[in-house]
C-alpha atoms as a PDB file:
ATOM      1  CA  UNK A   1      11.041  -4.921 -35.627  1.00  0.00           C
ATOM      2  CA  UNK A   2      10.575  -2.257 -32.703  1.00  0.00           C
ATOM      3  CA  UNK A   3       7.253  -4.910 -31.750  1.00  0.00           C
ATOM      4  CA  UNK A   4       9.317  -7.982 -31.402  1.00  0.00           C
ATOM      5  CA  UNK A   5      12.022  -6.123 -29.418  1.00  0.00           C
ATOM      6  CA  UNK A   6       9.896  -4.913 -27.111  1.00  0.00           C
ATOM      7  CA  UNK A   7       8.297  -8.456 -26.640  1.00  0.00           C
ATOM      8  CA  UNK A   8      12.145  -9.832 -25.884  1.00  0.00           C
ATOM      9  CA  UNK A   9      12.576  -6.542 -23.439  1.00  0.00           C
ATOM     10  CA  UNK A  10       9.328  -7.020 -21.662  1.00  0.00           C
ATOM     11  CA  UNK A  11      10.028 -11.255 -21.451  1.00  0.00           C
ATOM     12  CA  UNK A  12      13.976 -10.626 -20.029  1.00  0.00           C
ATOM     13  CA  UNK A  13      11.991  -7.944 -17.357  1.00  0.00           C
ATOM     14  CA  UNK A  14       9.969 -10.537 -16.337  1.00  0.00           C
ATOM     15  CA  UNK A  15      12.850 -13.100 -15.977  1.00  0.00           C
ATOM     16  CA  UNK A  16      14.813 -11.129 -14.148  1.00  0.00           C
ATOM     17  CA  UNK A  17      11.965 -10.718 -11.698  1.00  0.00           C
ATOM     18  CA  UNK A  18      11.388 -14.300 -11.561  1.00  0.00           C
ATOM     19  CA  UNK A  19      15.009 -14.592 -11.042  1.00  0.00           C
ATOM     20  CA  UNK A  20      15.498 -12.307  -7.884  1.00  0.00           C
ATOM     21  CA  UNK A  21      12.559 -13.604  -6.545  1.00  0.00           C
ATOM     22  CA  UNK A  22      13.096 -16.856  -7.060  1.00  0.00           C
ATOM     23  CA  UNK A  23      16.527 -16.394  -5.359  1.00  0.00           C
ATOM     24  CA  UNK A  24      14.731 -16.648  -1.869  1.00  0.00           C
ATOM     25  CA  UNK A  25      14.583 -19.807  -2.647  1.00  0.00           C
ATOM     26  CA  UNK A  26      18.329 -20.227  -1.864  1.00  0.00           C
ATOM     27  CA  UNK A  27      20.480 -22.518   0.103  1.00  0.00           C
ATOM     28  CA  UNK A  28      23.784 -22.073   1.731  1.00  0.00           C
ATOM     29  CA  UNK A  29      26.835 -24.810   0.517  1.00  0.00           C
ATOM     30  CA  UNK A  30      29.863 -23.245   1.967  1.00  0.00           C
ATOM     31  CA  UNK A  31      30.391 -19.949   1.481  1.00  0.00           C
ATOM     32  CA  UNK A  32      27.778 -19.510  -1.902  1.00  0.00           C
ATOM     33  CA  UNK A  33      23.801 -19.084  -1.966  1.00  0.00           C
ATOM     34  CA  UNK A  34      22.900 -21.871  -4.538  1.00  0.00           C
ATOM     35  CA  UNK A  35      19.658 -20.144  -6.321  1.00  0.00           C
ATOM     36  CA  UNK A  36      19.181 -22.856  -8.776  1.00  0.00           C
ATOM     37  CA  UNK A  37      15.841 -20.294 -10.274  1.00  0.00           C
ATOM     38  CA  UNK A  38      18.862 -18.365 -11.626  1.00  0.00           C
ATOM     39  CA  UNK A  39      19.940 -21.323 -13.704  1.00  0.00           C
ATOM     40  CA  UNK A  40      16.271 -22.013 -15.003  1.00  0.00           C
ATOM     41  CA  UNK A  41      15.786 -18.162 -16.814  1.00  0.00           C
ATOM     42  CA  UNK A  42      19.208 -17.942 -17.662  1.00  0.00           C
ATOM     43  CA  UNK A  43      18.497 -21.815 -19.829  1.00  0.00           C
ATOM     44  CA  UNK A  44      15.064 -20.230 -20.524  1.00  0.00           C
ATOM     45  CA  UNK A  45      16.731 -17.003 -21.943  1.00  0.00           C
ATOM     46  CA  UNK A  46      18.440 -18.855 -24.146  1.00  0.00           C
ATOM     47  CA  UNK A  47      15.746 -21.364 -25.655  1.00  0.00           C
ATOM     48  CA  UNK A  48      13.600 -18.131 -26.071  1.00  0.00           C
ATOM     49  CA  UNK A  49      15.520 -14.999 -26.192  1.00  0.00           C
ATOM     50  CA  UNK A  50      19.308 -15.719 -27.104  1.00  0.00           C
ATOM     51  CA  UNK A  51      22.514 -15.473 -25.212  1.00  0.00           C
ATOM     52  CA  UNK A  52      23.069 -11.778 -25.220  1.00  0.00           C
ATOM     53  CA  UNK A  53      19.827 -11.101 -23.619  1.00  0.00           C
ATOM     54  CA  UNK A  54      20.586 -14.350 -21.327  1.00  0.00           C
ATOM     55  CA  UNK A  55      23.904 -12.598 -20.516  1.00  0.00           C
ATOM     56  CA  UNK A  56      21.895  -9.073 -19.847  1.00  0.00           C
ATOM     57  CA  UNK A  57      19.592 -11.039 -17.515  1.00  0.00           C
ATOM     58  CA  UNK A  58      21.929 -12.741 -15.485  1.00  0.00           C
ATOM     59  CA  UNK A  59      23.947  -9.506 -14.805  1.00  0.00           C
ATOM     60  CA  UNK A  60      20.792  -7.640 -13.790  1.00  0.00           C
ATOM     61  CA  UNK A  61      19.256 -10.097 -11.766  1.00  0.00           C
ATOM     62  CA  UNK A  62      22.641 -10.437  -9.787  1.00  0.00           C
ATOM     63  CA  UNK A  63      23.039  -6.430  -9.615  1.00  0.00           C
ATOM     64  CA  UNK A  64      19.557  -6.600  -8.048  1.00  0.00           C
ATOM     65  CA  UNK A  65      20.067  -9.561  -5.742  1.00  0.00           C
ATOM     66  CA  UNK A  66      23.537  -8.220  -4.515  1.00  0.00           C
ATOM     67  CA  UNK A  67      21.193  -4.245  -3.727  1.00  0.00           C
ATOM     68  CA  UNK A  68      18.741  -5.721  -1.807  1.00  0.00           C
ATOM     69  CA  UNK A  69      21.044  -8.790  -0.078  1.00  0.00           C
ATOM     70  CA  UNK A  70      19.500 -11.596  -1.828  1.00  0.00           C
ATOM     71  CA  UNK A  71      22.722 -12.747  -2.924  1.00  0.00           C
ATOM     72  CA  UNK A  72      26.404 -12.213  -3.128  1.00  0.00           C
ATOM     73  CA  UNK A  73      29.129 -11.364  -5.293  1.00  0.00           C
ATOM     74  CA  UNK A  74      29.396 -14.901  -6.458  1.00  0.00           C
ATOM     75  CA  UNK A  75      26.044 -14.322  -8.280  1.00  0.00           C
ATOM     76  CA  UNK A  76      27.579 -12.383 -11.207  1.00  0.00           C
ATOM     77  CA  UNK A  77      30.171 -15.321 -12.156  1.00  0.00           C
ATOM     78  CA  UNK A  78      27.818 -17.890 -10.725  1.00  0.00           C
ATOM     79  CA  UNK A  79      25.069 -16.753 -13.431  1.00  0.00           C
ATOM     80  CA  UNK A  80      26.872 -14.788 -15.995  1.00  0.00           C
ATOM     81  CA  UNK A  81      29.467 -17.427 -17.656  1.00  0.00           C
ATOM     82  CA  UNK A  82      26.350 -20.092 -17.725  1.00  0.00           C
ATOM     83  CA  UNK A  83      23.882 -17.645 -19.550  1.00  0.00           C
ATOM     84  CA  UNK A  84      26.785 -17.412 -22.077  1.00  0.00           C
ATOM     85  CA  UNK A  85      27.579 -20.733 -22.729  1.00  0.00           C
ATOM     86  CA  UNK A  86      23.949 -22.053 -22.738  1.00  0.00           C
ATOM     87  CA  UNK A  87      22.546 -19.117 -24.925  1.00  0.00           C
ATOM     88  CA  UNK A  88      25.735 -19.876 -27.559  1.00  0.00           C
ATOM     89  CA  UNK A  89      25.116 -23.564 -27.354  1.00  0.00           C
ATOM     90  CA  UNK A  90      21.232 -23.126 -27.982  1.00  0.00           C
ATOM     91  CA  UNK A  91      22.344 -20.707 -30.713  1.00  0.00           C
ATOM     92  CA  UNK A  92      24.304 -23.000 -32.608  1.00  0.00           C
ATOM     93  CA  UNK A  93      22.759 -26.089 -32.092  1.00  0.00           C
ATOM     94  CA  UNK A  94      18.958 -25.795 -30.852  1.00  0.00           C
ATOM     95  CA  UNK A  95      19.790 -29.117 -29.003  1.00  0.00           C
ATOM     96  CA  UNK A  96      18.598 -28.741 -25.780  1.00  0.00           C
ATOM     97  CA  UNK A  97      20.400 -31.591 -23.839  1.00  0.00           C
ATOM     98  CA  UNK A  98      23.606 -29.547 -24.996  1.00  0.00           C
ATOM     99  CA  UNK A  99      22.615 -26.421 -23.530  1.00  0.00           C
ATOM    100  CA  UNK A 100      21.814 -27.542 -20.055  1.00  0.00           C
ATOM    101  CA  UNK A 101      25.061 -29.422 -20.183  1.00  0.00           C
ATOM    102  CA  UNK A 102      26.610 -25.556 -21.544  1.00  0.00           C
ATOM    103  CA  UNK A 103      24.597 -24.312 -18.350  1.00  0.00           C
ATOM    104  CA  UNK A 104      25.855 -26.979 -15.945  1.00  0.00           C
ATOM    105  CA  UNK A 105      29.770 -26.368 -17.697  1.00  0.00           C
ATOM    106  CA  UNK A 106      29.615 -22.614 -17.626  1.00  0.00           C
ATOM    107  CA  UNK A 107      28.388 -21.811 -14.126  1.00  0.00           C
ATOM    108  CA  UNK A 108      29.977 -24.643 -12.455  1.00  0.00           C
ATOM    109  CA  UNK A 109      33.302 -24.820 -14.295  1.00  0.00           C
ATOM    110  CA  UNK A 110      34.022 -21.098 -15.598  1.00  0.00           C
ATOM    111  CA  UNK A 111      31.737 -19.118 -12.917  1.00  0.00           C
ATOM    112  CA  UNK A 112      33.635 -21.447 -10.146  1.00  0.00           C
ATOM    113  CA  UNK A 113      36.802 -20.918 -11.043  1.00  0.00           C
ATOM    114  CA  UNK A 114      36.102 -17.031 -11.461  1.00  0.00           C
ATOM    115  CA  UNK A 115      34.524 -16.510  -8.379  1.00  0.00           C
ATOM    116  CA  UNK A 116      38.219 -17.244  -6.831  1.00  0.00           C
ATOM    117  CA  UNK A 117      39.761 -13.541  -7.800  1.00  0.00           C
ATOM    118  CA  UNK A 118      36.315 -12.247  -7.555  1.00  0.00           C
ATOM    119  CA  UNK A 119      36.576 -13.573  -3.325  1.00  0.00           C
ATOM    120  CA  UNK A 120      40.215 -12.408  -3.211  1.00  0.00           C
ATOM    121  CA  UNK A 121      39.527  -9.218  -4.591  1.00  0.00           C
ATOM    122  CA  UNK A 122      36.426  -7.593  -3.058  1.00  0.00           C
ATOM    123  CA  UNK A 123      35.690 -10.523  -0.449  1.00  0.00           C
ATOM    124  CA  UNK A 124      39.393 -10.262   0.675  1.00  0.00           C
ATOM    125  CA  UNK A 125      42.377 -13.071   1.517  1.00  0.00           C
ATOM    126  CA  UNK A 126      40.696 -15.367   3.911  1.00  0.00           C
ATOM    127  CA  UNK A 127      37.667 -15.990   1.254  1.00  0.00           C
ATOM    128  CA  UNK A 128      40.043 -16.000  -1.540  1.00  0.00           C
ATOM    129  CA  UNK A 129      42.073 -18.984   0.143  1.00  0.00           C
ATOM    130  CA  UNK A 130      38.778 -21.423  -0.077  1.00  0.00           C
ATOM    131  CA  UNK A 131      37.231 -20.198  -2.968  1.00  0.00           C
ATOM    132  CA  UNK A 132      39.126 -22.233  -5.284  1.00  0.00           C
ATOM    133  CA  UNK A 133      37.925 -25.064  -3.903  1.00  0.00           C
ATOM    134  CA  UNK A 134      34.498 -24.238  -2.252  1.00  0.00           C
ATOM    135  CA  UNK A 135      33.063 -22.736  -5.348  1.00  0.00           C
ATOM    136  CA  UNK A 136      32.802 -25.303  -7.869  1.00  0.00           C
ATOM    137  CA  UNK A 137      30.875 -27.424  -6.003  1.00  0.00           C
ATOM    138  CA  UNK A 138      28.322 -25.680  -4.851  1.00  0.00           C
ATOM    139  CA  UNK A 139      27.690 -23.729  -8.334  1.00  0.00           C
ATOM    140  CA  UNK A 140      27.473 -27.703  -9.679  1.00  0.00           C
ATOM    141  CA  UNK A 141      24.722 -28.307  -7.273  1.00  0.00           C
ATOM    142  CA  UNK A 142      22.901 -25.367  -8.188  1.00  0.00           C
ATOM    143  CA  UNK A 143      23.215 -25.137 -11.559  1.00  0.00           C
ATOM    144  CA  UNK A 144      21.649 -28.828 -11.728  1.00  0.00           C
ATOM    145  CA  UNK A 145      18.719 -28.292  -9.920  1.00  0.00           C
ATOM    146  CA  UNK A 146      18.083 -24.802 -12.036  1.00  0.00           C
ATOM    147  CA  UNK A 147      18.735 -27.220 -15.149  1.00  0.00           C
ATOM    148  CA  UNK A 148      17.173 -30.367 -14.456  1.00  0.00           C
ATOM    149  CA  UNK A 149      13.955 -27.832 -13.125  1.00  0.00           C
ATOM    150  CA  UNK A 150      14.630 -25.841 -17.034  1.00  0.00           C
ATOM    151  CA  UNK A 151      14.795 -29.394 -18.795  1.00  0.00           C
ATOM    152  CA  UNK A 152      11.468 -30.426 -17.539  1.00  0.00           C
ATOM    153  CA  UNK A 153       9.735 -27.182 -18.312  1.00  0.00           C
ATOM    154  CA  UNK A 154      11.370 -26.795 -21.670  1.00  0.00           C
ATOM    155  CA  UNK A 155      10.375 -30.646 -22.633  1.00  0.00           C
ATOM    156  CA  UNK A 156       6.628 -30.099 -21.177  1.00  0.00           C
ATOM    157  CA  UNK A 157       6.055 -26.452 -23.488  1.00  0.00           C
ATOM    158  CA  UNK A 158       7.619 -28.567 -26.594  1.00  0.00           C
ATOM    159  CA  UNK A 159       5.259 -31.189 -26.111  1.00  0.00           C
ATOM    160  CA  UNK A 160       2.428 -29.014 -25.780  1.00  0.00           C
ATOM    161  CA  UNK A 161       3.334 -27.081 -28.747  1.00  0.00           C
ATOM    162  CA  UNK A 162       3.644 -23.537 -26.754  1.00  0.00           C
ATOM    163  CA  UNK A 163       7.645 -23.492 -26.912  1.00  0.00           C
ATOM    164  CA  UNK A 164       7.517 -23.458 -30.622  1.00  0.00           C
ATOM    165  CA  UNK A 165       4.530 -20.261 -30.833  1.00  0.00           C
ATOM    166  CA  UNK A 166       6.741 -18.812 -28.301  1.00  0.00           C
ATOM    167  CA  UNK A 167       9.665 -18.644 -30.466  1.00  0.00           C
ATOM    168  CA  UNK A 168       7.754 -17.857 -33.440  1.00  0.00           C
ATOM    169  CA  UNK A 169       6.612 -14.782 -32.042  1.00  0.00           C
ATOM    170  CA  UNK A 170       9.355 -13.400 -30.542  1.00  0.00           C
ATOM    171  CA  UNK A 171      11.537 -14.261 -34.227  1.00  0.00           C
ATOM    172  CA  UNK A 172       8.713 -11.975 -35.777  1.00  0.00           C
END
């Protein structure tokens, strides 16, 4: 037990690494950084490591891109709400077309519409008026590059057979 739980530890380390540094690979769409690296771990978290670890990933790698100015405060409702959703969907259904779809639904839908109190309360008024609006859109955009980028790497370490070792050893 204590073996496999440091495998899942030592695996959500190293995607939370590969998600702050994969956040300098961001772009600006109104008033967000669109990382879409985030999306991939937090859709690999959940094929591999399950949504509470997904969850403790996203929040980590946000913490740490918001400390060093990687990111903003978007990044916790922009990562957090699709870890959830794509972790439970994976959980429930091991169909992977419905968890990048859970991805795409939680961080564009759920993290969009959070990040409007989020910018009203520590961003202040003036952000708060377009983040309604300006949120949604961009957190779609990312959050379909960081899938359609997960999809393809998922698909390629099923084929190859390393997805399903993967799992296996992490389960024991």
């Amino acid at each position: 037990m204590k073996h496999q739980n440091v495998h899942k530890l030592a695996l959500a380390g190293i995607f939370c690494a590969i998600a702050v540094v994969g956040s300098l690979f961001s772009f600006p769409m109104f008033g967000s950084k669109c990382a879409p690296i985030q999306h991939m771990v937090n859709i690999l978290c959940a094929v591999l490591l399950g949504p509470w670890y997904g969850i403790g990933v996203a929040f980590a790698a946000s913490l740490i891109r918001n400390l060093t100015g990687l990111g903003s405060l978007m990044a916790f409702p922009g990562s957090m709400f699709g870890a959830l959703l794509c972790g439970l969907a994976y959980a429930g259904t091991r169909n992977l077309p419905l968890t990048l779809i859970a991805e795409v639904f939680g961080t564009s839908i759920l993290g969009g519409l959070c990040a409007y109190p989020v910018a009203i309360l520590f961003m202040g008024q003036a952000a708060g008026d377009i983040a309604f609006y300006a949120y949604i859109v961009p957190f779609l955009v990312s959050t379909a590059a960081g899938s359609i980028l997960s999809g393809v790497l998922v698909y390629a370490l099923r084929g190859t057979g390393a997805l399903n070792r993967m799992q296996k050893t992490l389960s024991h």
